[in-house]
PDB file of N, CA and C in Angstrom:
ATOM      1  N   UNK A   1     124.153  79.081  59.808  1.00  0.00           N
ATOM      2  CA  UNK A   1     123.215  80.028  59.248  1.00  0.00           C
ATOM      3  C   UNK A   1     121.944  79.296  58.828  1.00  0.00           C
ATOM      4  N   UNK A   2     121.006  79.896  58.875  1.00  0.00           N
ATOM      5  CA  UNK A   2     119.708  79.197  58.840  1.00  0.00           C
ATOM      6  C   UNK A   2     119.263  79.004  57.161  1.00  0.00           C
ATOM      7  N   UNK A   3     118.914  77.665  57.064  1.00  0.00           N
ATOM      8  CA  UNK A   3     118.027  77.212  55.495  1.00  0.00           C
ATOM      9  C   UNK A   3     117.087  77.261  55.392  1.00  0.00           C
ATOM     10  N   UNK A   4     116.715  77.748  54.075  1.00  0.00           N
ATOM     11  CA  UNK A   4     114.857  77.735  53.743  1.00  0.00           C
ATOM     12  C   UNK A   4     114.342  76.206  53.830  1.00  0.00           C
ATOM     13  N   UNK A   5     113.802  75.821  54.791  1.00  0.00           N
ATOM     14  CA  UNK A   5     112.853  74.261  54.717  1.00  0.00           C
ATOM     15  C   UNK A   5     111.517  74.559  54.216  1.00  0.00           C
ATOM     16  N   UNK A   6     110.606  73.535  55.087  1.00  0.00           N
ATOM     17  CA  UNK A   6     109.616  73.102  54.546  1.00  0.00           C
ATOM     18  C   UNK A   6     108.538  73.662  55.980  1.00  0.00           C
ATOM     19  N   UNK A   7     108.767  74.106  56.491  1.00  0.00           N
ATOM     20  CA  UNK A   7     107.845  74.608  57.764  1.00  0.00           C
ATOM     21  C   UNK A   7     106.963  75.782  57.032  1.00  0.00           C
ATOM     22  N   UNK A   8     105.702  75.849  58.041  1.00  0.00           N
ATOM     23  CA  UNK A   8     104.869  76.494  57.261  1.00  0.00           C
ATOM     24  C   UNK A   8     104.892  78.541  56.444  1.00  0.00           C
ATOM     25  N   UNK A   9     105.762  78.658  57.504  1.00  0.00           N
ATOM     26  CA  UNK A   9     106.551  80.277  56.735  1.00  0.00           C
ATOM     27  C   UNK A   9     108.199  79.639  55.967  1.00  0.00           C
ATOM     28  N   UNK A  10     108.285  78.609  55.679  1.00  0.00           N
ATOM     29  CA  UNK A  10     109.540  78.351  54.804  1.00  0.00           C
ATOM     30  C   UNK A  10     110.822  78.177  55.485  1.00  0.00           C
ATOM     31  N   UNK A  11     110.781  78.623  56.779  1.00  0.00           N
ATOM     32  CA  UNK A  11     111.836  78.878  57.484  1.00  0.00           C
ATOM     33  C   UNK A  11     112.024  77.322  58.705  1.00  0.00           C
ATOM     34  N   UNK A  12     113.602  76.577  58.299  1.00  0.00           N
ATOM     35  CA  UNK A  12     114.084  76.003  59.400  1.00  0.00           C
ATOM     36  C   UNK A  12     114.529  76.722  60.841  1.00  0.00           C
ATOM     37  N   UNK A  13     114.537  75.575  61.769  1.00  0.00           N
ATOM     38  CA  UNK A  13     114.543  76.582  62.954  1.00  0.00           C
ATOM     39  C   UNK A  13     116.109  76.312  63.149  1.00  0.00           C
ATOM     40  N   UNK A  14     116.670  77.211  63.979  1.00  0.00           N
ATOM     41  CA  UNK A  14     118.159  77.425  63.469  1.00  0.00           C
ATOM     42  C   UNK A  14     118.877  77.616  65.351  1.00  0.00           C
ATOM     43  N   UNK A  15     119.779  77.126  65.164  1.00  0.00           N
ATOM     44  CA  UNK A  15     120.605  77.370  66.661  1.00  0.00           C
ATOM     45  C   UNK A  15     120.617  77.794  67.187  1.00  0.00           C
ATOM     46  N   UNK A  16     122.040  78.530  68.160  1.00  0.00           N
ATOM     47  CA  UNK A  16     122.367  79.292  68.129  1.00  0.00           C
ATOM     48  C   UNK A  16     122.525  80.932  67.804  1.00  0.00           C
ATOM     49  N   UNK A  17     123.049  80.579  67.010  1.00  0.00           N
ATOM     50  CA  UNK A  17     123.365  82.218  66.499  1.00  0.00           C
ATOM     51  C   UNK A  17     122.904  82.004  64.555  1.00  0.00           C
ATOM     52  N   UNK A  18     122.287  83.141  64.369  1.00  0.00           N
ATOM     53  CA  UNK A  18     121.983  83.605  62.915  1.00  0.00           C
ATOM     54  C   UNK A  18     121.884  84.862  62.552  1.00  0.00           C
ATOM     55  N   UNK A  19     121.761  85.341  61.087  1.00  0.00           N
ATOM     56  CA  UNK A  19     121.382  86.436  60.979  1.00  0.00           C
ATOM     57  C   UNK A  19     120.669  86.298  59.782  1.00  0.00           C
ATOM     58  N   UNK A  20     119.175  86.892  59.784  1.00  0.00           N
ATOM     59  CA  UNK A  20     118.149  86.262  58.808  1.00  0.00           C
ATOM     60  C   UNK A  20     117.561  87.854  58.093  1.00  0.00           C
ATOM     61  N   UNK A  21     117.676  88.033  57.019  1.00  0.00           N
ATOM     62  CA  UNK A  21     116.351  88.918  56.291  1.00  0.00           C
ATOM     63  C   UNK A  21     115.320  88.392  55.575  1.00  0.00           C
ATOM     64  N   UNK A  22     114.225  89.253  56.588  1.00  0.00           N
ATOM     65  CA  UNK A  22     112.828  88.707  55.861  1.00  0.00           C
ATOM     66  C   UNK A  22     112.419  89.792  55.350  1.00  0.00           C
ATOM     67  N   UNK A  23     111.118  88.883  54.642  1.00  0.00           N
ATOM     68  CA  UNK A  23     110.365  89.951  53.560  1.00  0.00           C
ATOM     69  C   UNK A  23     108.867  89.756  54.510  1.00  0.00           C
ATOM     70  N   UNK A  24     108.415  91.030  55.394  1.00  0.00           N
ATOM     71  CA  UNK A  24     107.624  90.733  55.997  1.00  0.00           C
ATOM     72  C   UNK A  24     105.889  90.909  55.577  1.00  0.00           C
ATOM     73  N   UNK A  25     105.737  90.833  53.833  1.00  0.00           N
ATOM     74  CA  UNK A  25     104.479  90.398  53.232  1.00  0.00           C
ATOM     75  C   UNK A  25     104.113  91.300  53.193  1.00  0.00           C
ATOM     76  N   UNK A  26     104.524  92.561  53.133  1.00  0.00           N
ATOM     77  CA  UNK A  26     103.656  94.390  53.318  1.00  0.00           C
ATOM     78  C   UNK A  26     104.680  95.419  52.600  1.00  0.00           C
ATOM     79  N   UNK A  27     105.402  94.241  51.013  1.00  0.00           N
ATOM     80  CA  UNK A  27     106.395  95.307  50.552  1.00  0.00           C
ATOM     81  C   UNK A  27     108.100  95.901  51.471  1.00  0.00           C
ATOM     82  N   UNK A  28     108.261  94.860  52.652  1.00  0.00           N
ATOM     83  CA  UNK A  28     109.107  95.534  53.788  1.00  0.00           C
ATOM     84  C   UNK A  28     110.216  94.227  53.803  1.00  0.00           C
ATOM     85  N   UNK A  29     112.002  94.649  53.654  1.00  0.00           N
ATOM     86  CA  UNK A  29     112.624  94.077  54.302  1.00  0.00           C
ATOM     87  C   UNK A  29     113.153  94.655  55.444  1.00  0.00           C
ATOM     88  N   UNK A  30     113.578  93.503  56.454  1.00  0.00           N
ATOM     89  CA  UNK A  30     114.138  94.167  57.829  1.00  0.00           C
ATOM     90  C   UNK A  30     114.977  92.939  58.026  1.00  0.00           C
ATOM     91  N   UNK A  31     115.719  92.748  59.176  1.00  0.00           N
ATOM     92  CA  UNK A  31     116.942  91.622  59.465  1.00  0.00           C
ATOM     93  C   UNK A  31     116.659  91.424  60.915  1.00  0.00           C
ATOM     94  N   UNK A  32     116.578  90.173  61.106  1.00  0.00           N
ATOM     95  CA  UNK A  32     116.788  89.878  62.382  1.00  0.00           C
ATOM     96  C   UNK A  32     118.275  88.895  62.981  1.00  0.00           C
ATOM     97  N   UNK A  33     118.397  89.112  64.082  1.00  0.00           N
ATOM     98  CA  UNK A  33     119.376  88.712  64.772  1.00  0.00           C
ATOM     99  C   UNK A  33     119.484  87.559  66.199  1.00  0.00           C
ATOM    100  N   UNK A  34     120.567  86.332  66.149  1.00  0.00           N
ATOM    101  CA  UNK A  34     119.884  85.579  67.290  1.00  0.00           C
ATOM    102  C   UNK A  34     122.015  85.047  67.773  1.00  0.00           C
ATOM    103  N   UNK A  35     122.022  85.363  68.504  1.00  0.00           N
ATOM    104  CA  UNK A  35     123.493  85.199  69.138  1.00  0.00           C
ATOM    105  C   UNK A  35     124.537  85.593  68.526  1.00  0.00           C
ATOM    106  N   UNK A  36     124.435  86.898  68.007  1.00  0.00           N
ATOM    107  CA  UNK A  36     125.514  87.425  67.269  1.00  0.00           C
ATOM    108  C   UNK A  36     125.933  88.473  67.976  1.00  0.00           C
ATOM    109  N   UNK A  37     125.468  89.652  69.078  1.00  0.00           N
ATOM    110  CA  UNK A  37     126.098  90.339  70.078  1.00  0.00           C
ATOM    111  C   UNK A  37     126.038  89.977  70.991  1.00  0.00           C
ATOM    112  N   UNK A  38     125.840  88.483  71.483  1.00  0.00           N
ATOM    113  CA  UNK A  38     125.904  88.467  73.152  1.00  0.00           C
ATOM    114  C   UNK A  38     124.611  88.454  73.356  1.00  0.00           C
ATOM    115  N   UNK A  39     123.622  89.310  73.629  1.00  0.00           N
ATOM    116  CA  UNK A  39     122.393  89.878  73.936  1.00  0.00           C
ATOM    117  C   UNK A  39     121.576  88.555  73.973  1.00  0.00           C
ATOM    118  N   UNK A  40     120.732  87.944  74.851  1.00  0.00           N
ATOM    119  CA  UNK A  40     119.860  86.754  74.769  1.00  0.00           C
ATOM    120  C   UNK A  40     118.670  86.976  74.567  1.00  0.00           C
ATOM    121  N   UNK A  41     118.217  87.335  73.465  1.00  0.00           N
ATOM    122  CA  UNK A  41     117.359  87.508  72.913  1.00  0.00           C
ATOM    123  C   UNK A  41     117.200  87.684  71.166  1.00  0.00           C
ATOM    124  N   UNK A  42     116.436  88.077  70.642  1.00  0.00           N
ATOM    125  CA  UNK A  42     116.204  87.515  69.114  1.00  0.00           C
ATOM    126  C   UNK A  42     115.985  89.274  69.032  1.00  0.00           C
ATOM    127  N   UNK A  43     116.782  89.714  68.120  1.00  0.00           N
ATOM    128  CA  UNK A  43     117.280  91.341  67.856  1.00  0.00           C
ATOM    129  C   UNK A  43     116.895  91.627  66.429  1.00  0.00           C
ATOM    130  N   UNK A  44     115.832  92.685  65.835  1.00  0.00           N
ATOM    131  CA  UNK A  44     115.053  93.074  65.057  1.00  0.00           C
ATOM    132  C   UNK A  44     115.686  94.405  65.076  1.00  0.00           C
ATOM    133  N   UNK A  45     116.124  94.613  63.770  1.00  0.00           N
ATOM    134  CA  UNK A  45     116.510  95.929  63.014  1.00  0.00           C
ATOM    135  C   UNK A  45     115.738  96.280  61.548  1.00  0.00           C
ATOM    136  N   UNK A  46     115.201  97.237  61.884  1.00  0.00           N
ATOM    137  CA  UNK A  46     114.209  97.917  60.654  1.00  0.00           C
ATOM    138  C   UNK A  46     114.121  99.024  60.225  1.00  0.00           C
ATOM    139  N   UNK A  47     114.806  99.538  59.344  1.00  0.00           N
ATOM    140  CA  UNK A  47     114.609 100.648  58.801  1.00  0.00           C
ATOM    141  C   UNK A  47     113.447 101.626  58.557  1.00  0.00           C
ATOM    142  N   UNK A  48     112.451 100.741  58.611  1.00  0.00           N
ATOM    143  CA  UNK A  48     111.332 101.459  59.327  1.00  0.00           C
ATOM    144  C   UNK A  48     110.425 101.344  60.509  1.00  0.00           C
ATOM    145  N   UNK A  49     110.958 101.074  61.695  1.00  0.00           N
ATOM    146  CA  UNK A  49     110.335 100.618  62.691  1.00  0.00           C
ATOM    147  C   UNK A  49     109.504 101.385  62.913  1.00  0.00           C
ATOM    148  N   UNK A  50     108.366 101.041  63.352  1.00  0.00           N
ATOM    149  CA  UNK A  50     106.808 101.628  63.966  1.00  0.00           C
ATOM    150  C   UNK A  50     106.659 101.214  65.479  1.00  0.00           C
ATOM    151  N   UNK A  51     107.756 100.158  66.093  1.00  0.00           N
ATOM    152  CA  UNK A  51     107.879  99.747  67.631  1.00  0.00           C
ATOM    153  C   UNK A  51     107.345  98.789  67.344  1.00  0.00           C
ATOM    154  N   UNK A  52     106.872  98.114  66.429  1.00  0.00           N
ATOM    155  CA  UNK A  52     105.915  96.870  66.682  1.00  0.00           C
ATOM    156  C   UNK A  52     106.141  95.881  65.245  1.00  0.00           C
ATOM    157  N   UNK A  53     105.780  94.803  65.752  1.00  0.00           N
ATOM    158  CA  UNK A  53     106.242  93.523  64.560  1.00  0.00           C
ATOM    159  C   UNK A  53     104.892  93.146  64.147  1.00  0.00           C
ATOM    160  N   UNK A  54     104.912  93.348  62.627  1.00  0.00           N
ATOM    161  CA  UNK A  54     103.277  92.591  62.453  1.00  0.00           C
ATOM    162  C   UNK A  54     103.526  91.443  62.057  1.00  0.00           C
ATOM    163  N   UNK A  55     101.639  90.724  62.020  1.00  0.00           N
ATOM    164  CA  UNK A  55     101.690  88.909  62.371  1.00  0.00           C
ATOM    165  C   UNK A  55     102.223  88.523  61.293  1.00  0.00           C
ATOM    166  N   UNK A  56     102.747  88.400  59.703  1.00  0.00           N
ATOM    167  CA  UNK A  56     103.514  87.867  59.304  1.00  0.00           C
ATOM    168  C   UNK A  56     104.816  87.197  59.852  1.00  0.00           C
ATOM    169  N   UNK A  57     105.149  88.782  60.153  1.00  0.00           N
ATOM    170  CA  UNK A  57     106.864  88.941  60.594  1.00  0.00           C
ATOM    171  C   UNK A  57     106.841  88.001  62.189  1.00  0.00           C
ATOM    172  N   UNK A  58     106.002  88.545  62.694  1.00  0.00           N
ATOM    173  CA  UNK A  58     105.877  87.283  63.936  1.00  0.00           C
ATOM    174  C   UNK A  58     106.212  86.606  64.045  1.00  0.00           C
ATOM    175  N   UNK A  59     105.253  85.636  62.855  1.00  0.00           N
ATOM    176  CA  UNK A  59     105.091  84.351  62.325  1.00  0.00           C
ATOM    177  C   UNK A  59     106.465  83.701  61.921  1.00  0.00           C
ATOM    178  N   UNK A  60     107.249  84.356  60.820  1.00  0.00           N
ATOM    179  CA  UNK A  60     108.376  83.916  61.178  1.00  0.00           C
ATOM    180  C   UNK A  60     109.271  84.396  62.075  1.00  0.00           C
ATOM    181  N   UNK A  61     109.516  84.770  62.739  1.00  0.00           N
ATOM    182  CA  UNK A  61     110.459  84.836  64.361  1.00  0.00           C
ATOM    183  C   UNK A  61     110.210  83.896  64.605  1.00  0.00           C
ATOM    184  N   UNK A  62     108.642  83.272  65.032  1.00  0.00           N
ATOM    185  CA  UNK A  62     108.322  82.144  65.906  1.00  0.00           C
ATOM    186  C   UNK A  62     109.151  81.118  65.384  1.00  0.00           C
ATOM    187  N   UNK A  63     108.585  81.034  63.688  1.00  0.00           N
ATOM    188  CA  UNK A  63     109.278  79.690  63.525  1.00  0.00           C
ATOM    189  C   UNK A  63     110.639  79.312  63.066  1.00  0.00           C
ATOM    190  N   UNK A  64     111.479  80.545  62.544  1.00  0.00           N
ATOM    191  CA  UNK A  64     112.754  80.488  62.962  1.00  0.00           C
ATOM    192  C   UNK A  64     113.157  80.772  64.272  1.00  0.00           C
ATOM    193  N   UNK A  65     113.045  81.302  64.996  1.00  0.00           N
ATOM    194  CA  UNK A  65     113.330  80.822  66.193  1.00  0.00           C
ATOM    195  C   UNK A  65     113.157  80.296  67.248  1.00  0.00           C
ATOM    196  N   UNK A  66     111.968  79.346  67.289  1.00  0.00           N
ATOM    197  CA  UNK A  66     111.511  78.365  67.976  1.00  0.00           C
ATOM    198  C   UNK A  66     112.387  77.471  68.985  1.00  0.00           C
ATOM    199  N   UNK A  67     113.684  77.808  69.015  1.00  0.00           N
ATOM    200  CA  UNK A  67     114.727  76.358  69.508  1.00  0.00           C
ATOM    201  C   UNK A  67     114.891  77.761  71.017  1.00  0.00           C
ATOM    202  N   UNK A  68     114.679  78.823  70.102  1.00  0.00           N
ATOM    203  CA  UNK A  68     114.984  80.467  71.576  1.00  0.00           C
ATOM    204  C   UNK A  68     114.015  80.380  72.498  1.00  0.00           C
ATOM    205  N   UNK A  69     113.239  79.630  72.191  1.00  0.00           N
ATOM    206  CA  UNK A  69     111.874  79.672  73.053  1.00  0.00           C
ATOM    207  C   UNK A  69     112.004  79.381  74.421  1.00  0.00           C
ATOM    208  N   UNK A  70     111.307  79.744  76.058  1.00  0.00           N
ATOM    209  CA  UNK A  70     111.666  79.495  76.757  1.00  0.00           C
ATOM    210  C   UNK A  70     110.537  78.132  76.902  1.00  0.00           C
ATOM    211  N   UNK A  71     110.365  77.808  78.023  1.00  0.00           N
ATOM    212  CA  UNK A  71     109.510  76.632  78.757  1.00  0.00           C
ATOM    213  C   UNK A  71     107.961  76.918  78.356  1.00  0.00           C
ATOM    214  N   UNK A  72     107.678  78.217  78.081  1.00  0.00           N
ATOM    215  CA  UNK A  72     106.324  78.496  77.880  1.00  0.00           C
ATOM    216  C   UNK A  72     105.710  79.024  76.152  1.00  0.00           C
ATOM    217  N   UNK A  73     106.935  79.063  75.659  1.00  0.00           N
ATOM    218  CA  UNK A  73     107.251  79.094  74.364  1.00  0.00           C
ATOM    219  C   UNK A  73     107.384  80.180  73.514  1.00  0.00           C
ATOM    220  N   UNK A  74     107.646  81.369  74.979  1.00  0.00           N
ATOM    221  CA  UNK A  74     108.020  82.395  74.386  1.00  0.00           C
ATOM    222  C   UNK A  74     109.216  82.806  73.981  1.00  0.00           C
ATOM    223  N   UNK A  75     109.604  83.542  72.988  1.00  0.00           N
ATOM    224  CA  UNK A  75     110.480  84.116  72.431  1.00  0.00           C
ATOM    225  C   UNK A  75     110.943  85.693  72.934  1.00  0.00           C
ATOM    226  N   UNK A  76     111.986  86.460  73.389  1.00  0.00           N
ATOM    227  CA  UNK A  76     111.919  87.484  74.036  1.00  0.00           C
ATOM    228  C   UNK A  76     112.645  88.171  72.358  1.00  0.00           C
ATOM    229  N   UNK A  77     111.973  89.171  71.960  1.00  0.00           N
ATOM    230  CA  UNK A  77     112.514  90.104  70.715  1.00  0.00           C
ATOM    231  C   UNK A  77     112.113  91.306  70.921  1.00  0.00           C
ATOM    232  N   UNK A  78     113.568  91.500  70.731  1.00  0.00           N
ATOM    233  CA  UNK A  78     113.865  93.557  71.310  1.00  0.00           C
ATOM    234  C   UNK A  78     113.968  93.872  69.358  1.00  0.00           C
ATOM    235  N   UNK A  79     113.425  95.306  69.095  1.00  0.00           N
ATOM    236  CA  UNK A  79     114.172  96.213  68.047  1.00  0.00           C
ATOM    237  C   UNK A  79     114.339  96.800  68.339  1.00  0.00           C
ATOM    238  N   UNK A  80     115.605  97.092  67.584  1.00  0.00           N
ATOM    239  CA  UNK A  80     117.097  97.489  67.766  1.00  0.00           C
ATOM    240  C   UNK A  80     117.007  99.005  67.356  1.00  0.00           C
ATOM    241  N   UNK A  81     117.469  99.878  67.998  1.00  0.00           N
ATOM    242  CA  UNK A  81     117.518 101.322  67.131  1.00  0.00           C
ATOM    243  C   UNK A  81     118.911 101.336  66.015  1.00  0.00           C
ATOM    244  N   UNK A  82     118.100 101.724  64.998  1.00  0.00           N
ATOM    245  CA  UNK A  82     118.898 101.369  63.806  1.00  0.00           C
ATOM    246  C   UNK A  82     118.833 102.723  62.607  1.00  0.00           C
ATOM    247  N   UNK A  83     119.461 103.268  61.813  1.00  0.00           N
ATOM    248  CA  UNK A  83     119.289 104.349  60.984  1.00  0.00           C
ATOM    249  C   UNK A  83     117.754 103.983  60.037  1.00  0.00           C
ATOM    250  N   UNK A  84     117.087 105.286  60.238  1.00  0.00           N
ATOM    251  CA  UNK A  84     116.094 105.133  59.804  1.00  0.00           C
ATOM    252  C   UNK A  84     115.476 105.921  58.164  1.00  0.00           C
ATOM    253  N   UNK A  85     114.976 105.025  56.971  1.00  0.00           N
ATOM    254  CA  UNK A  85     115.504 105.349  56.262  1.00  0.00           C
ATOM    255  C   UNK A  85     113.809 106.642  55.724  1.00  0.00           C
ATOM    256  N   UNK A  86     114.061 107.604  54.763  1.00  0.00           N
ATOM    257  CA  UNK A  86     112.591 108.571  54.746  1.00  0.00           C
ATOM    258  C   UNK A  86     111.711 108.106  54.468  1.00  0.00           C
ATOM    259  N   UNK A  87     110.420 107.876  54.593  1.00  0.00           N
ATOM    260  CA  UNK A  87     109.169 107.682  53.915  1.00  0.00           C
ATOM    261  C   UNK A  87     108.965 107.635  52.936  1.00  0.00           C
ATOM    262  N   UNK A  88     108.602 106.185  52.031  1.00  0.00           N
ATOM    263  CA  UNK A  88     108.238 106.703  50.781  1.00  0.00           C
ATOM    264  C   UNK A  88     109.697 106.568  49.923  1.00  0.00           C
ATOM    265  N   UNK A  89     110.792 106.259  50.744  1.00  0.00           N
ATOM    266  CA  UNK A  89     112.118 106.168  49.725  1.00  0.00           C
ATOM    267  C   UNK A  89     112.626 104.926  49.307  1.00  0.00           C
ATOM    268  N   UNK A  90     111.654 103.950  49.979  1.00  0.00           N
ATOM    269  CA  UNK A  90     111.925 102.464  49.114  1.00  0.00           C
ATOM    270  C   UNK A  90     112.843 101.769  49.490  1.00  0.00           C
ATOM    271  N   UNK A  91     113.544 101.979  50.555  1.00  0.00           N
ATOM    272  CA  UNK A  91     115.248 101.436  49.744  1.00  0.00           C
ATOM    273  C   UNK A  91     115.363 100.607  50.838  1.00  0.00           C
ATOM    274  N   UNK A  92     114.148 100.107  51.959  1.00  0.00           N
ATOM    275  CA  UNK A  92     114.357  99.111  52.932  1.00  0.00           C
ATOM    276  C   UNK A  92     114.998  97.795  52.796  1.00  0.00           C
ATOM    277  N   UNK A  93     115.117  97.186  50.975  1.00  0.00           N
ATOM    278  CA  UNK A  93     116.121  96.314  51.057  1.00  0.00           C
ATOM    279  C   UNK A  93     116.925  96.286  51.187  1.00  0.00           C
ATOM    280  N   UNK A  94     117.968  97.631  50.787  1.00  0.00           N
ATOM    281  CA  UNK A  94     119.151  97.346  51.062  1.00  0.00           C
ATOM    282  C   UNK A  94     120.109  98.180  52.227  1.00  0.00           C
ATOM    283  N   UNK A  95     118.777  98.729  52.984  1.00  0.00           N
ATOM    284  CA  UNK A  95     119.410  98.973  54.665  1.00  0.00           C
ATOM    285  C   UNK A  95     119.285  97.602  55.246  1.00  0.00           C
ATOM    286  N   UNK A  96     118.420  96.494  54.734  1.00  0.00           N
ATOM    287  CA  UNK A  96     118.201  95.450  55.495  1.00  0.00           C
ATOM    288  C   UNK A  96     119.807  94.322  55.353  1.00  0.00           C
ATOM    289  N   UNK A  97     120.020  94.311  53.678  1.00  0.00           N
ATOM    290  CA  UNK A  97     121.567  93.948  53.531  1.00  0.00           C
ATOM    291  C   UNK A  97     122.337  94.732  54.350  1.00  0.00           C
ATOM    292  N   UNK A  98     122.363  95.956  54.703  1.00  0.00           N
ATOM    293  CA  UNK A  98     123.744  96.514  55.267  1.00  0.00           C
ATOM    294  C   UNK A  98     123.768  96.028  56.576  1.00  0.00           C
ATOM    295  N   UNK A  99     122.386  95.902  57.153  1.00  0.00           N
ATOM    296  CA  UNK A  99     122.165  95.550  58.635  1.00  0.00           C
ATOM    297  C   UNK A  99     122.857  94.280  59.164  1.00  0.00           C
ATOM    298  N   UNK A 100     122.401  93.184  57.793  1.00  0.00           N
ATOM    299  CA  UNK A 100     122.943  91.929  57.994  1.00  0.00           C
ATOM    300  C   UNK A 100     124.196  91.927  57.899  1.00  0.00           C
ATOM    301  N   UNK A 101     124.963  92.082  57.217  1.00  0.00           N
ATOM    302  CA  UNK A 101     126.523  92.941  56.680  1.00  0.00           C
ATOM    303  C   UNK A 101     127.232  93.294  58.044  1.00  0.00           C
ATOM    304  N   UNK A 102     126.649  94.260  58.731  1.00  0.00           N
ATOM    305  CA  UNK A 102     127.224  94.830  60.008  1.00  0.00           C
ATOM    306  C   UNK A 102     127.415  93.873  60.626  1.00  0.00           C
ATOM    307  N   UNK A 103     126.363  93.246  61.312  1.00  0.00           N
ATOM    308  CA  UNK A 103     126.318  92.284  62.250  1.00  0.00           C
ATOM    309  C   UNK A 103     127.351  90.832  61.500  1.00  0.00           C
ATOM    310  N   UNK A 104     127.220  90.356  60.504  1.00  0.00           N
ATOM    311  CA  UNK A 104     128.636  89.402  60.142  1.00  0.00           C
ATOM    312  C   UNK A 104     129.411  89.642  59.848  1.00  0.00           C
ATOM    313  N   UNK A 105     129.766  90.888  59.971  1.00  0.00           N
ATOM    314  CA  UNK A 105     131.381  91.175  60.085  1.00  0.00           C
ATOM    315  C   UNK A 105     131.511  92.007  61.876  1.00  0.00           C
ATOM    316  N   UNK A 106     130.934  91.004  62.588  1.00  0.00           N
ATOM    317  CA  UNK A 106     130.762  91.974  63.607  1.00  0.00           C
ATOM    318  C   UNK A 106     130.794  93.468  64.721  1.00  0.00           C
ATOM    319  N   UNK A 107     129.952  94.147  63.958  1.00  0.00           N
ATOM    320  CA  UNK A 107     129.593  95.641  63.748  1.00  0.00           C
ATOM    321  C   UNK A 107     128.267  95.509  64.440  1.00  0.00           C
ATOM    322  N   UNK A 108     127.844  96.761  65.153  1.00  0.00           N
ATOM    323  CA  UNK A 108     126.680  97.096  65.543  1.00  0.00           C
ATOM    324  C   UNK A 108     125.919  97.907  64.662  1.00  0.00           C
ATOM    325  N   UNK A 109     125.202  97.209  63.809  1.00  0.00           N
ATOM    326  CA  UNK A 109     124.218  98.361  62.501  1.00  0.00           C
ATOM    327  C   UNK A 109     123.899  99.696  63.362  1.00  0.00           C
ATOM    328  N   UNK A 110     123.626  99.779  64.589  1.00  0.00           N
ATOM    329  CA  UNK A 110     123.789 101.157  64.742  1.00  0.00           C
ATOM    330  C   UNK A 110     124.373 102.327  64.955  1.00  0.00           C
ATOM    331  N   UNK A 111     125.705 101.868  64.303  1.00  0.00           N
ATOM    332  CA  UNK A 111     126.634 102.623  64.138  1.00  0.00           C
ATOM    333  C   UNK A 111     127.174 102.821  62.967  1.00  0.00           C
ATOM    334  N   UNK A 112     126.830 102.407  62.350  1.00  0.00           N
ATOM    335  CA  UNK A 112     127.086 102.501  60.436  1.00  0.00           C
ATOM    336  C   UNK A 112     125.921 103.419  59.899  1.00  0.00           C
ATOM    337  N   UNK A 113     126.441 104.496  58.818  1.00  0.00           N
ATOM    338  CA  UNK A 113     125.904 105.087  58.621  1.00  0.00           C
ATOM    339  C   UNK A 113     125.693 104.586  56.876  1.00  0.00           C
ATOM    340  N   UNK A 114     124.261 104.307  56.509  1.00  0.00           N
ATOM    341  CA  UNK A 114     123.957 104.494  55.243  1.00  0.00           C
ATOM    342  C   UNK A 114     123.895 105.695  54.540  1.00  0.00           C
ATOM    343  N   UNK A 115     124.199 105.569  53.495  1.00  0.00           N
ATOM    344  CA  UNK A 115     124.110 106.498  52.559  1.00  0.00           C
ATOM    345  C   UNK A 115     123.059 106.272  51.152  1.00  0.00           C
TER     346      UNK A 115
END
């Protein structure tokens, strides 16, 4: 599982497989994912997805997952359809715990239903 270092978003770059929640600098947690279903790619679940990752959140993907990178130093990151929580109801931290939760006890967060 990945440690907070000294790289410039805080984040060591990590193996294999992890499962990380960030705080993506705009009031927002979400969880990302890197060899925990199979899937080869770096897997983003957000309770409030808009389809798109802003440059904070980027920023760290890149540099936690930097080791995923191919030859040209890209990173391939899908989000995940995941329960989406209302506008305005705050509670993106702790769909972001349940997300992480699912996935290490290996569960597909999109099949768990929050309450």
């Amino acid at each position: 599982m990945p440690l907070i270092g000294t790289s410039p978003t805080g984040f060591d770059a990590v193996g294999q497989s992890a499962v990380q929640i960030h705080h993506n600098e705009r009031f927002h947690w979400l969880t990302s994912a890197a060899g925990i279903t199979g899937v080869a790619c770096i897997e983003v679940y957000d309770s409030l997805s808009l389809g798109k990752l802003i440059k904070p959140l980027r920023r760290q993907l890149a540099d936690l997952y930097r080791l995923q990178a191919d030859e040209d130093g890209v990173i391939d990151v899908t989000i995940k359809p995941v329960q989406q929580q209302r506008l305005g109801q705050g509670n993106c931290g702790p769909f972001a715990v349940a997300f992480a939760t699912s996935l290490c006890e290996g569960r597909d967060p999109k099949y768990d239903l929050i309450l």
